[in-house]
N, C-alpha and C. Protein backbone atom coordinates (compact mmCIF):
# COMPACT_ATOMS: atom_id res chain seq x y z
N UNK A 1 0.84 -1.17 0.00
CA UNK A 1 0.00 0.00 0.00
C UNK A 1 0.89 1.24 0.00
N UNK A 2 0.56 2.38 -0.54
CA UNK A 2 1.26 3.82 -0.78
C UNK A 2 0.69 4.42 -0.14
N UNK A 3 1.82 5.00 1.38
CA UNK A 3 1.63 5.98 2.48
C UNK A 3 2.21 7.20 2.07
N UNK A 4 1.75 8.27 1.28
CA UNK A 4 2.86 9.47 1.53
C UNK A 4 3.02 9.77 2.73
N UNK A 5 3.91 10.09 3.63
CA UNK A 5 4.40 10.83 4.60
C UNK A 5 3.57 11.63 5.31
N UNK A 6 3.39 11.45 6.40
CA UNK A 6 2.32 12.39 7.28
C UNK A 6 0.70 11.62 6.77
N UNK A 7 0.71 10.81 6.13
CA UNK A 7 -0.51 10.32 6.04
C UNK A 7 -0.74 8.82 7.03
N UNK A 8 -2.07 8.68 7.74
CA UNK A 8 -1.71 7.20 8.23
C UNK A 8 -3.37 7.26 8.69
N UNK A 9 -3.45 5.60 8.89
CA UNK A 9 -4.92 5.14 9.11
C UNK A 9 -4.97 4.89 10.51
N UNK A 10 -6.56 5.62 10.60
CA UNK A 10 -6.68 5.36 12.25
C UNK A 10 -8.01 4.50 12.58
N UNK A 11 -7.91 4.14 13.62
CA UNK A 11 -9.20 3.44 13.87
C UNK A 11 -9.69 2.11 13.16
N UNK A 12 -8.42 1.34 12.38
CA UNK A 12 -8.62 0.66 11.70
C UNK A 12 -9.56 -0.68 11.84
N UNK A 13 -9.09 -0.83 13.70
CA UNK A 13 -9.73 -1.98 14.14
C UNK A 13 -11.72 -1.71 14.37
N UNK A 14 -12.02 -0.77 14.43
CA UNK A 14 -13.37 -0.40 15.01
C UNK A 14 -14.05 -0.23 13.95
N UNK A 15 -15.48 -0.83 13.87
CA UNK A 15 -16.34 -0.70 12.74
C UNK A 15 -17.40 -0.80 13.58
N UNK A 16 -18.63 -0.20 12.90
CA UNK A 16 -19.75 0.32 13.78
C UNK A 16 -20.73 -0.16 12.32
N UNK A 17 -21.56 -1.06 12.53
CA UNK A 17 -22.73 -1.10 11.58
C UNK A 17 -24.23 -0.38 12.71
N UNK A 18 -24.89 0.52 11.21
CA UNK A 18 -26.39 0.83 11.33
C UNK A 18 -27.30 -0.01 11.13
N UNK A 19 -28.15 -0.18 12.24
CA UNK A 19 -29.35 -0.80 11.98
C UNK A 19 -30.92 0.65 10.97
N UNK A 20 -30.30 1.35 11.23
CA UNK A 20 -31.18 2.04 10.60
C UNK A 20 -30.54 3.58 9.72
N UNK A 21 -31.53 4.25 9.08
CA UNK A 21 -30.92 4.86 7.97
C UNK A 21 -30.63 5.91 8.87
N UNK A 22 -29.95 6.90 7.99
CA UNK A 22 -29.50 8.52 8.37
C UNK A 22 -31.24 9.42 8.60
N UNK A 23 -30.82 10.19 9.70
CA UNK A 23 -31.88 10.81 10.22
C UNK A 23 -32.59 11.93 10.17
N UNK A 24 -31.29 12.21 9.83
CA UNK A 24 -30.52 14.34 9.50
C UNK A 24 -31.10 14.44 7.97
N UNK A 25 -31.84 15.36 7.74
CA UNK A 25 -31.57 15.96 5.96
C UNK A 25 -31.63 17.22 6.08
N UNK A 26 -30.96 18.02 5.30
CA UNK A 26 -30.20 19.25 5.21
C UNK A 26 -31.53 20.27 5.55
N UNK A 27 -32.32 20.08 4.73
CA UNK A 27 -33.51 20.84 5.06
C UNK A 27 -35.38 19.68 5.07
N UNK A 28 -35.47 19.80 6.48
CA UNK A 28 -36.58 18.92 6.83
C UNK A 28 -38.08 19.54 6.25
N UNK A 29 -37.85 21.21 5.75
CA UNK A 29 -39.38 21.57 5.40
C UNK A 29 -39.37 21.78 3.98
N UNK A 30 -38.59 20.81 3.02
CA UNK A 30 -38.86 20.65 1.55
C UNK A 30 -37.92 21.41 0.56
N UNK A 31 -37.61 22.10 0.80
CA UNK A 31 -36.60 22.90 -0.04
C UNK A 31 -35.27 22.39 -0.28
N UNK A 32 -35.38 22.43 -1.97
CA UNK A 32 -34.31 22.17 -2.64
C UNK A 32 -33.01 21.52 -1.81
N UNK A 33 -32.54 20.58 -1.92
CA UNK A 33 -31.20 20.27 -1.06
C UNK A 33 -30.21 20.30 -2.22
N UNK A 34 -29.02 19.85 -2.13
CA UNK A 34 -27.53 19.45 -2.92
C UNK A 34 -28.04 18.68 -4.04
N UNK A 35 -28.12 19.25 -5.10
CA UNK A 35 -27.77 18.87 -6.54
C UNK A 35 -26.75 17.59 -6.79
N UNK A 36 -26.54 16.57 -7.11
CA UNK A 36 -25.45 15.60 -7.18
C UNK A 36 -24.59 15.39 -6.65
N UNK A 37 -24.37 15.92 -5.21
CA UNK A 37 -23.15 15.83 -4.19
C UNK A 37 -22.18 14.88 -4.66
N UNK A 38 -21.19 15.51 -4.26
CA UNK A 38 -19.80 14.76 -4.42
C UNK A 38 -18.83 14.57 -3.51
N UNK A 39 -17.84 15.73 -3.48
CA UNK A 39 -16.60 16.11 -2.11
C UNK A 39 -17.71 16.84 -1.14
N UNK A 40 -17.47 16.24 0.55
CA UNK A 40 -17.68 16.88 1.38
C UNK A 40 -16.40 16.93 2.23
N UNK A 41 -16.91 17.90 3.27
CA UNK A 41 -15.84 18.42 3.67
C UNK A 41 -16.50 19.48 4.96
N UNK A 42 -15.98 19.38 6.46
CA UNK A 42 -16.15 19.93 7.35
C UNK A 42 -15.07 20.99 8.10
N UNK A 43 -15.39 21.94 8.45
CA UNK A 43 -14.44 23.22 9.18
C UNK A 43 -13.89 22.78 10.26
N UNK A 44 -12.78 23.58 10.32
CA UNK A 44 -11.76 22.48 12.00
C UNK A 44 -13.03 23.01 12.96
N UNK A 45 -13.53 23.75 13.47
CA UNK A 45 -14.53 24.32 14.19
C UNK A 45 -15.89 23.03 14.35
N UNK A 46 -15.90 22.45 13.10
CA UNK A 46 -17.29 21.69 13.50
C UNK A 46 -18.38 22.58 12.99
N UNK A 47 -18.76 23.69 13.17
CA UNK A 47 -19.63 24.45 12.39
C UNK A 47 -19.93 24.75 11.45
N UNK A 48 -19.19 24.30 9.78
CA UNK A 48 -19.57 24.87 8.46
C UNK A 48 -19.73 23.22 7.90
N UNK A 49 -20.28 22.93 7.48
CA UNK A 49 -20.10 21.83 6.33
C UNK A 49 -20.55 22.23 4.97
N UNK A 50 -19.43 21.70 3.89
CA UNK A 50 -19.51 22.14 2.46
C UNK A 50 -19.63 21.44 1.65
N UNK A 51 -20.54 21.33 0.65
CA UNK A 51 -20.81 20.00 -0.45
C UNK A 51 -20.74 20.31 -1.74
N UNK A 52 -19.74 19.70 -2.64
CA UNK A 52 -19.18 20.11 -3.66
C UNK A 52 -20.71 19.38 -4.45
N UNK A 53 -21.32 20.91 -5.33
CA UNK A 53 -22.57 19.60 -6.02
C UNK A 53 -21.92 19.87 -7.53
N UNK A 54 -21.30 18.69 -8.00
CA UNK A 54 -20.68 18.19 -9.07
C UNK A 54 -21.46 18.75 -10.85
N UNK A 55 -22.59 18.86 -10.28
CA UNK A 55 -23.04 18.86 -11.89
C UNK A 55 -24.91 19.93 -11.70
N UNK A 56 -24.77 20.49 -10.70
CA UNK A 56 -26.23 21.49 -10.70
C UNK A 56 -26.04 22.20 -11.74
N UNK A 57 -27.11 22.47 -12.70
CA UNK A 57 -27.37 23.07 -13.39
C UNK A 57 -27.72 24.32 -13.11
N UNK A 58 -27.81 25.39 -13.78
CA UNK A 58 -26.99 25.89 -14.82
C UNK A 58 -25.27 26.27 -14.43
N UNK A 59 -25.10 25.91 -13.24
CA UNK A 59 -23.54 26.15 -12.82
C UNK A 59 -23.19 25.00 -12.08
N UNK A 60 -22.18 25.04 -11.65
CA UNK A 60 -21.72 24.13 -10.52
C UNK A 60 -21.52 25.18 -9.19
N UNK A 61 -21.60 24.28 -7.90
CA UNK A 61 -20.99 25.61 -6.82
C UNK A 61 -20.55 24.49 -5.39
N UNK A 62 -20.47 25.19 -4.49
CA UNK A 62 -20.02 24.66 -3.19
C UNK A 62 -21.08 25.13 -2.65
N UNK A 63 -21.83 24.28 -1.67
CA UNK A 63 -23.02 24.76 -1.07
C UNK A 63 -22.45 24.13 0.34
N UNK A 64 -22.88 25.13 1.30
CA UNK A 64 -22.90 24.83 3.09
C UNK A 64 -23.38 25.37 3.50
N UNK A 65 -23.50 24.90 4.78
CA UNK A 65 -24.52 24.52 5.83
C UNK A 65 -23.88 24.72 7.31
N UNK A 66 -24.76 25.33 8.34
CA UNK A 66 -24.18 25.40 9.30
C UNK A 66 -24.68 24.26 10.43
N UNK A 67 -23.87 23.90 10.88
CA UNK A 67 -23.79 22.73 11.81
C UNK A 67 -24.24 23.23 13.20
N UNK A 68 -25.45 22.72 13.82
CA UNK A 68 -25.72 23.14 14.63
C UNK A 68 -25.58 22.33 16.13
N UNK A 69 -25.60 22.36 17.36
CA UNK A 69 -25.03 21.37 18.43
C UNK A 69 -25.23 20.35 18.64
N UNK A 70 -26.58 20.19 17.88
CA UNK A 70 -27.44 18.71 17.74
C UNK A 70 -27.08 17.81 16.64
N UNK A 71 -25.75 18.76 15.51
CA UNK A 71 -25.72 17.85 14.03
C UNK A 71 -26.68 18.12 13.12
N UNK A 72 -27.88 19.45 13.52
CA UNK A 72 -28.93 19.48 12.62
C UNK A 72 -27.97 20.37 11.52
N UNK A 73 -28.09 19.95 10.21
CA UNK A 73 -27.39 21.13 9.44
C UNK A 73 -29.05 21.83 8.42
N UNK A 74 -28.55 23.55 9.60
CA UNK A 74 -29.54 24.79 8.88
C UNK A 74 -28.32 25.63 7.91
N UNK A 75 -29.64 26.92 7.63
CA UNK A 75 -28.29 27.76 6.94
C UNK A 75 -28.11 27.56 5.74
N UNK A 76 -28.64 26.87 5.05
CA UNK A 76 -28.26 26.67 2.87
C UNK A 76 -27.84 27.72 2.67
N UNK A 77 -26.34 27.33 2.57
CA UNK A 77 -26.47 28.63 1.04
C UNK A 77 -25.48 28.18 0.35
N UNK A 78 -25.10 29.45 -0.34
CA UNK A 78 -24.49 29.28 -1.53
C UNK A 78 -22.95 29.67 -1.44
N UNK A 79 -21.42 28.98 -1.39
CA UNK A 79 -20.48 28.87 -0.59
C UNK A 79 -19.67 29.79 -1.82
N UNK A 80 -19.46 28.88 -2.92
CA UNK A 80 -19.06 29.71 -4.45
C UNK A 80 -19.57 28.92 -5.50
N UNK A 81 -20.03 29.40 -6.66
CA UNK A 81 -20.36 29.17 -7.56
C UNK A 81 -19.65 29.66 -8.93
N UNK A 82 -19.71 28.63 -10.17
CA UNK A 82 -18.70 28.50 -10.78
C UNK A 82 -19.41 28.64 -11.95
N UNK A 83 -18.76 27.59 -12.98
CA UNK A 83 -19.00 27.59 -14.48
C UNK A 83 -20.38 26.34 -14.88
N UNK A 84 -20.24 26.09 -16.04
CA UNK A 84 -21.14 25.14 -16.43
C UNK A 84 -20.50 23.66 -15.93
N UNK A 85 -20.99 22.89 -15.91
CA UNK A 85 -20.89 21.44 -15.41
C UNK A 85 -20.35 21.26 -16.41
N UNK A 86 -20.35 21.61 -17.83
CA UNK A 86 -19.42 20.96 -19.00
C UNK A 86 -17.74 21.23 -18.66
N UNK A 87 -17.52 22.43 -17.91
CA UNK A 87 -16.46 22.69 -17.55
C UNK A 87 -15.70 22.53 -16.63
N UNK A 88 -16.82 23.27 -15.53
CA UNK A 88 -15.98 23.51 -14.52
C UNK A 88 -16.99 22.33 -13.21
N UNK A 89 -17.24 21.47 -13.41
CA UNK A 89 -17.57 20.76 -12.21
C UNK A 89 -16.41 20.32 -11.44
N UNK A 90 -17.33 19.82 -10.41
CA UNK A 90 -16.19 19.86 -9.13
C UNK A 90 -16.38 18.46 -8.86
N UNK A 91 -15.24 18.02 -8.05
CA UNK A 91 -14.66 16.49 -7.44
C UNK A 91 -14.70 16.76 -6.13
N UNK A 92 -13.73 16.10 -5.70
CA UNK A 92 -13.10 16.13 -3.80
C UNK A 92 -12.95 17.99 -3.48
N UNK A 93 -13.03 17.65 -2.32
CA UNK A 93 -13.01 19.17 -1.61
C UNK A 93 -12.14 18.68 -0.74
N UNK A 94 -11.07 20.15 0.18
CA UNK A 94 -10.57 19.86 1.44
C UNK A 94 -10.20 21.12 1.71
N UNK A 95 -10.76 21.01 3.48
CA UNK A 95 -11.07 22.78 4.01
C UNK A 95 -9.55 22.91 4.47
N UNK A 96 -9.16 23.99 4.69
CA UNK A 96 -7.89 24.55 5.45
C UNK A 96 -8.39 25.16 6.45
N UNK A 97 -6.98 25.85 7.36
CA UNK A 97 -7.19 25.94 9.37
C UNK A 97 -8.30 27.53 8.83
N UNK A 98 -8.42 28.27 7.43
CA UNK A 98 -8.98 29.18 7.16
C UNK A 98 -10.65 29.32 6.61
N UNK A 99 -10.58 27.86 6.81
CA UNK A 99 -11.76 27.93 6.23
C UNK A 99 -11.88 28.10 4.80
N UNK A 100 -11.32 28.43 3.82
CA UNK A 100 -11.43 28.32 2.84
C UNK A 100 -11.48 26.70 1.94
N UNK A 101 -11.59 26.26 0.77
CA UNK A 101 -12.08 25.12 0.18
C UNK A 101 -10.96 24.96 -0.71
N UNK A 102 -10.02 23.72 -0.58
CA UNK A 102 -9.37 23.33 -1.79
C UNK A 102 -10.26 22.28 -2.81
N UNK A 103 -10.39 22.52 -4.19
CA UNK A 103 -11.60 22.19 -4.63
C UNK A 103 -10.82 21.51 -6.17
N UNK A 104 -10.86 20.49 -6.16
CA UNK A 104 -10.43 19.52 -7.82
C UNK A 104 -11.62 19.60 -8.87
N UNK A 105 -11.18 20.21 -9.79
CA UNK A 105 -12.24 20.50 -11.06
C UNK A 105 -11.33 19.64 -12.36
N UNK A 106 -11.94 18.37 -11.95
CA UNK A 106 -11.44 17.21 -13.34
C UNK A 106 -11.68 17.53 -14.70
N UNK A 107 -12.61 18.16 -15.02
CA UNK A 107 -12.57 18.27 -16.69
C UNK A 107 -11.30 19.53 -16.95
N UNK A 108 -11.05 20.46 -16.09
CA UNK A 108 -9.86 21.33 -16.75
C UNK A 108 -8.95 21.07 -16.04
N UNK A 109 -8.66 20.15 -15.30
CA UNK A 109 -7.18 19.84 -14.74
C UNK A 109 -6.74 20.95 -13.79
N UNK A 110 -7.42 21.50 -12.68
CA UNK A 110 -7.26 22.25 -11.93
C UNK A 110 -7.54 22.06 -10.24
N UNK A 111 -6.97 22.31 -9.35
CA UNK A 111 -7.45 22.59 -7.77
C UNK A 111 -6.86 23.95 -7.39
N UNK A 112 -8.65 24.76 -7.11
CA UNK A 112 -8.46 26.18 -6.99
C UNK A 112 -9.07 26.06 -4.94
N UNK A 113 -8.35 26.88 -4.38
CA UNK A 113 -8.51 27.59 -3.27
C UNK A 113 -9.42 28.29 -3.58
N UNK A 114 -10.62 28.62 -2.80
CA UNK A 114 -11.79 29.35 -2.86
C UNK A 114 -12.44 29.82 -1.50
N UNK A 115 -12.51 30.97 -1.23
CA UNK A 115 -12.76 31.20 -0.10
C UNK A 115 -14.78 31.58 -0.40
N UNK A 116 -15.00 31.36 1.45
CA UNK A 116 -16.71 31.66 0.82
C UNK A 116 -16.65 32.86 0.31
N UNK A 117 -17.77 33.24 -0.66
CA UNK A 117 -17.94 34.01 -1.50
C UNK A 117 -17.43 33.66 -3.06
N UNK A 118 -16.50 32.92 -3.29
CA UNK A 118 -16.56 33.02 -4.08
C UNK A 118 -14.99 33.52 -4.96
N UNK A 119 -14.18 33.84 -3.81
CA UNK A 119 -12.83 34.75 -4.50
C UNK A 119 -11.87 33.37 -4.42
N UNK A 120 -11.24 33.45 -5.58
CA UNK A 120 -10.10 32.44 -5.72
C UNK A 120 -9.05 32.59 -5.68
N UNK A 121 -8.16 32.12 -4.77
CA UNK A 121 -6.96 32.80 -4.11
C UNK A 121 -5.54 31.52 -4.85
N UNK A 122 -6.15 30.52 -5.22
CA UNK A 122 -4.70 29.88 -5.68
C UNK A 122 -5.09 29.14 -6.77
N UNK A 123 -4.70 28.56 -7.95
CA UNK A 123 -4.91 27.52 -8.69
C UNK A 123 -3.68 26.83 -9.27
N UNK A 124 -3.87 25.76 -9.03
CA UNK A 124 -2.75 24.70 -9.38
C UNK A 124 -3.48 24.32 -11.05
N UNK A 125 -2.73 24.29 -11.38
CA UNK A 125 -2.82 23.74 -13.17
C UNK A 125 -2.23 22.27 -13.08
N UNK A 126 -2.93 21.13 -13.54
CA UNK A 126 -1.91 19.70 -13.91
C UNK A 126 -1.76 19.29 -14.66
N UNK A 127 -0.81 18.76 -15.27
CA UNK A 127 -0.47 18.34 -16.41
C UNK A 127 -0.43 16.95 -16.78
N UNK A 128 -0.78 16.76 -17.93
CA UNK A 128 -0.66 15.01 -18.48
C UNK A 128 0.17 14.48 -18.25
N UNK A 129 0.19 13.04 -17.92
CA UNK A 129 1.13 12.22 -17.37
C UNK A 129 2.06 12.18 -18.78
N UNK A 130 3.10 11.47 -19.20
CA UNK A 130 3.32 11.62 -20.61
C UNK A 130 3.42 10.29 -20.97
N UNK A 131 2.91 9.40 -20.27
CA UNK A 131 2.93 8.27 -20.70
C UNK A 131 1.54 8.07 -21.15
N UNK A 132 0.69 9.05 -20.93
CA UNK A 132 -0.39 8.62 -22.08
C UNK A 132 -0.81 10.10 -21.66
N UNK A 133 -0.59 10.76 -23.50
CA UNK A 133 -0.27 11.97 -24.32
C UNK A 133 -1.61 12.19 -24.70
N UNK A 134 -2.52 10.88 -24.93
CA UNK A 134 -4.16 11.21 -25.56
C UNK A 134 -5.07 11.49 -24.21
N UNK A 135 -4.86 11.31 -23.28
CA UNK A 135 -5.40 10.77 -22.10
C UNK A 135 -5.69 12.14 -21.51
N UNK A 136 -6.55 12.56 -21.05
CA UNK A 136 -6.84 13.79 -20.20
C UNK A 136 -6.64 13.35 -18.79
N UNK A 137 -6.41 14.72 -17.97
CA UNK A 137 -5.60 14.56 -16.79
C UNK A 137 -6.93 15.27 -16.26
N UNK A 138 -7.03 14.51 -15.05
CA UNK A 138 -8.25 14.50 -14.16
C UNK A 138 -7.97 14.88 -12.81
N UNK A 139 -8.18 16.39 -12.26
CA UNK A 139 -8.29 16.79 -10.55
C UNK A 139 -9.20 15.98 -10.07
N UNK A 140 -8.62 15.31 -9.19
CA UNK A 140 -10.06 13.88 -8.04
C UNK A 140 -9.95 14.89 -6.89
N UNK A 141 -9.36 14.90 -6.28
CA UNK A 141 -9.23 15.22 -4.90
C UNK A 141 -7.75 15.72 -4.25
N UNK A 142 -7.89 16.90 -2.83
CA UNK A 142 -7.29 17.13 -2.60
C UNK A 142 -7.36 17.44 -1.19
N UNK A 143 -6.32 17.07 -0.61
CA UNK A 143 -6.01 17.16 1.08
C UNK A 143 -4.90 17.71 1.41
N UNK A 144 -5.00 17.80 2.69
CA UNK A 144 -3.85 18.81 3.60
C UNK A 144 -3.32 17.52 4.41
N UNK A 145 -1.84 17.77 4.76
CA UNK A 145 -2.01 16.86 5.59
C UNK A 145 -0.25 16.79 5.34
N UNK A 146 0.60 15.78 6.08
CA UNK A 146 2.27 16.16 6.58
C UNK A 146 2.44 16.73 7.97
N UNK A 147 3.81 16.98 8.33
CA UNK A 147 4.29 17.56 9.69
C UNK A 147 3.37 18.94 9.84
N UNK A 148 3.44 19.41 9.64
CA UNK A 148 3.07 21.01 9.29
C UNK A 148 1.71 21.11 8.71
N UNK A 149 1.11 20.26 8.27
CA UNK A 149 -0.48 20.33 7.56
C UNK A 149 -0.25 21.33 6.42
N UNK A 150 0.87 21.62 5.76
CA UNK A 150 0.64 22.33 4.87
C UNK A 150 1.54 21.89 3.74
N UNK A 151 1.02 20.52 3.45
CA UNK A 151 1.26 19.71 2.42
C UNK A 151 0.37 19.37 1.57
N UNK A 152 -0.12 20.13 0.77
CA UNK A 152 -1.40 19.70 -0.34
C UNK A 152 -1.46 18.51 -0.93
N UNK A 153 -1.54 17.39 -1.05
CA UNK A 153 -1.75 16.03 -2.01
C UNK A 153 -2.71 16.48 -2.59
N UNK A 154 -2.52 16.03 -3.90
CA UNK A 154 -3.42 16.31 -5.26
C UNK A 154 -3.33 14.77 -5.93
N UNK A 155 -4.76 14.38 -5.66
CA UNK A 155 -5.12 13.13 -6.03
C UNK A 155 -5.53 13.28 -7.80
N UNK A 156 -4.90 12.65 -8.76
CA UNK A 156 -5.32 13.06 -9.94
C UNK A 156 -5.30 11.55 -11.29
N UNK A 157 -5.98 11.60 -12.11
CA UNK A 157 -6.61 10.54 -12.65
C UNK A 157 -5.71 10.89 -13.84
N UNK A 158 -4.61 9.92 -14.91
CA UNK A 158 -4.67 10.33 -16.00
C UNK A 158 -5.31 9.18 -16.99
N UNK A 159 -6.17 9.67 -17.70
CA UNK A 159 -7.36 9.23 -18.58
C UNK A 159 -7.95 9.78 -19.41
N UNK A 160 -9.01 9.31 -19.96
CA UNK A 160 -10.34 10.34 -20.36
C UNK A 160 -11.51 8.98 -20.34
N UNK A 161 -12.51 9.77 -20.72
CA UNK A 161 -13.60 9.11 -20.62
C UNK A 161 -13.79 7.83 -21.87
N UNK A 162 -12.91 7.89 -22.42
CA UNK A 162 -13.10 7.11 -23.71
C UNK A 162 -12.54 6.20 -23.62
N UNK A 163 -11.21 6.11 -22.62
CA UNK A 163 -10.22 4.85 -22.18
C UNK A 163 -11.47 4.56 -21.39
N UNK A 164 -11.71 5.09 -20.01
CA UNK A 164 -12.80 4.60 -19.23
C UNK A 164 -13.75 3.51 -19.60
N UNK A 165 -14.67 3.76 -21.08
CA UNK A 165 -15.47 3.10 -20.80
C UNK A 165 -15.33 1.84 -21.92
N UNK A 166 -14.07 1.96 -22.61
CA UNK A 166 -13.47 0.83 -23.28
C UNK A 166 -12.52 -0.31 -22.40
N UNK A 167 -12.35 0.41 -20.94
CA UNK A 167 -11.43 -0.51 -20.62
C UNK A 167 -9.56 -0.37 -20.59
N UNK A 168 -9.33 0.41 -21.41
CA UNK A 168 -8.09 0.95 -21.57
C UNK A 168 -7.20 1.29 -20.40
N UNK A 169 -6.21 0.75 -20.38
CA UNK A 169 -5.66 1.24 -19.20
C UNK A 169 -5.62 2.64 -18.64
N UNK A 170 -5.10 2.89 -17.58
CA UNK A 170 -5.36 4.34 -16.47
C UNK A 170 -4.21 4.56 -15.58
N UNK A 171 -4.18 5.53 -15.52
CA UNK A 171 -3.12 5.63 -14.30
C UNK A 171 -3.93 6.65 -13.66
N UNK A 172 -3.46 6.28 -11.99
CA UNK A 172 -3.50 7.27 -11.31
C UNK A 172 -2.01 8.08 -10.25
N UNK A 173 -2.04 8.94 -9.66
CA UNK A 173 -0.90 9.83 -9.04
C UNK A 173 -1.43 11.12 -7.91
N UNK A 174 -0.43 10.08 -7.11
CA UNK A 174 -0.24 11.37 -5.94
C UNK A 174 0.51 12.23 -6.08
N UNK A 175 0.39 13.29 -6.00
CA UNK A 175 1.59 14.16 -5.92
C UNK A 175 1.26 15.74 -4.75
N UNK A 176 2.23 16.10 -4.35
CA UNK A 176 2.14 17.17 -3.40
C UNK A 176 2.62 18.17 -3.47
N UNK A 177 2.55 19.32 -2.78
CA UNK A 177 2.63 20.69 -3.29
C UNK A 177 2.66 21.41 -1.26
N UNK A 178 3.63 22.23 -1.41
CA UNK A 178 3.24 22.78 0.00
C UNK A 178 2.79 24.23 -0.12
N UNK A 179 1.87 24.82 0.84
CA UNK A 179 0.90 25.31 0.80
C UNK A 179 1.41 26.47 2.17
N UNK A 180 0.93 27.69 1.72
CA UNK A 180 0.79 28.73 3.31
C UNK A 180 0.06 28.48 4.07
N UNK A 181 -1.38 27.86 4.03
CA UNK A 181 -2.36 28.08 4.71
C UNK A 181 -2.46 26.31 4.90
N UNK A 182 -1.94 26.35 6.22
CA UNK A 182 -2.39 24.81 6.84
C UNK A 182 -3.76 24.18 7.04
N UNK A 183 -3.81 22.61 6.99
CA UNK A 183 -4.70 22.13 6.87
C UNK A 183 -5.23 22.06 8.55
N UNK A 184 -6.00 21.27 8.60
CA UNK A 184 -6.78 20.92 10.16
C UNK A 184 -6.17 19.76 10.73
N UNK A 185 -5.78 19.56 11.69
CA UNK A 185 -5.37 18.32 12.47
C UNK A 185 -6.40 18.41 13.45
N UNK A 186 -6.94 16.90 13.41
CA UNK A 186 -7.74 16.12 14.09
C UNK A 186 -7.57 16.41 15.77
């Protein structure tokens, strides 16, 4: 198995099965919830939770919710909002000690820093593996995490959808990047 550094599994031995379903829904009096959820992702605080909705029409965005003492999540709104789902949809999310959203957008090969509202403070560009030149390079996901929490891993797919659904081989790659703004330790 592939540990980068500062990464490690906890709790491995403990598993907890439900006898019954989830209890909580974002909003209990009918209104609209998360469009195709994807990356979630919670504030070191416990109070914000953010849900990357992958493909809402007519845009994509980050939608959260405030966490209230009971786990009820009130508060919808609207965290940042982006481009068309042809473009700019979103993958994995991962919050920093700022609260802001590191956010993987697979169809353009990007993970942009986004603070709420909407302002984008960093973007990483990635590039094709070169061992396969036809293959589009895919942002999955991204985390904080190392001595210092300010080690970005950028989880990234190289492919496209056409190897995908033929079967064609794939690669995937970790790779890391260090960052000003530290992640959250547990």
């Amino acid at each position: 198995m592939y540990r980068p550094a500062g990464l490690s599994l906890r709790n491995r031995s403990r598993r907890r099965e439900f006898d019954h379903p989830p209890s909580r829904r974002p909003d209990r009096h009918g209104r609209r919830g998360p469009d195709i959820p994807n990356g979630i992702a919670i504030s070191g605080d416990g109070r914000t939770l953010v849900v990357a909705e992958s493909f809402r029409a007519p845009r994509t965005r980050l939608t959260a919710f405030t966490v209230t003492d009971d786990g009820a999540l009130t508060d919808q709104r609207v965290f940042a909002e982006f481009g068309s789902t042809d473009t700019e949809s979103i993958d994995g999310i991962g919050i920093d000690s700022e609260g802001a959203v590191w956010a993987a957008f697979p169809w353009i090969g990007e993970f942009r820093r986004v603070r709420e509202g909407g302002e984008v403070t960093d973007v990483i560009r990635i590039e094709p593996d070169a061992a396969y030149p036809d293959g589009g390079t895919f942002a999955v996901d991204a985390i904080l995490g190392g001595p210092e929490m300010r080690t970005l891993y950028l989880l990234i797919s190289d492919t496209s959808p056409e190897r995908l659904v033929n079967g064609f081989d794939t690669t995937g790659r970790i790779e890391a990047i260090e960052v000003e703004v530290a992640g959250i330790r547990d």
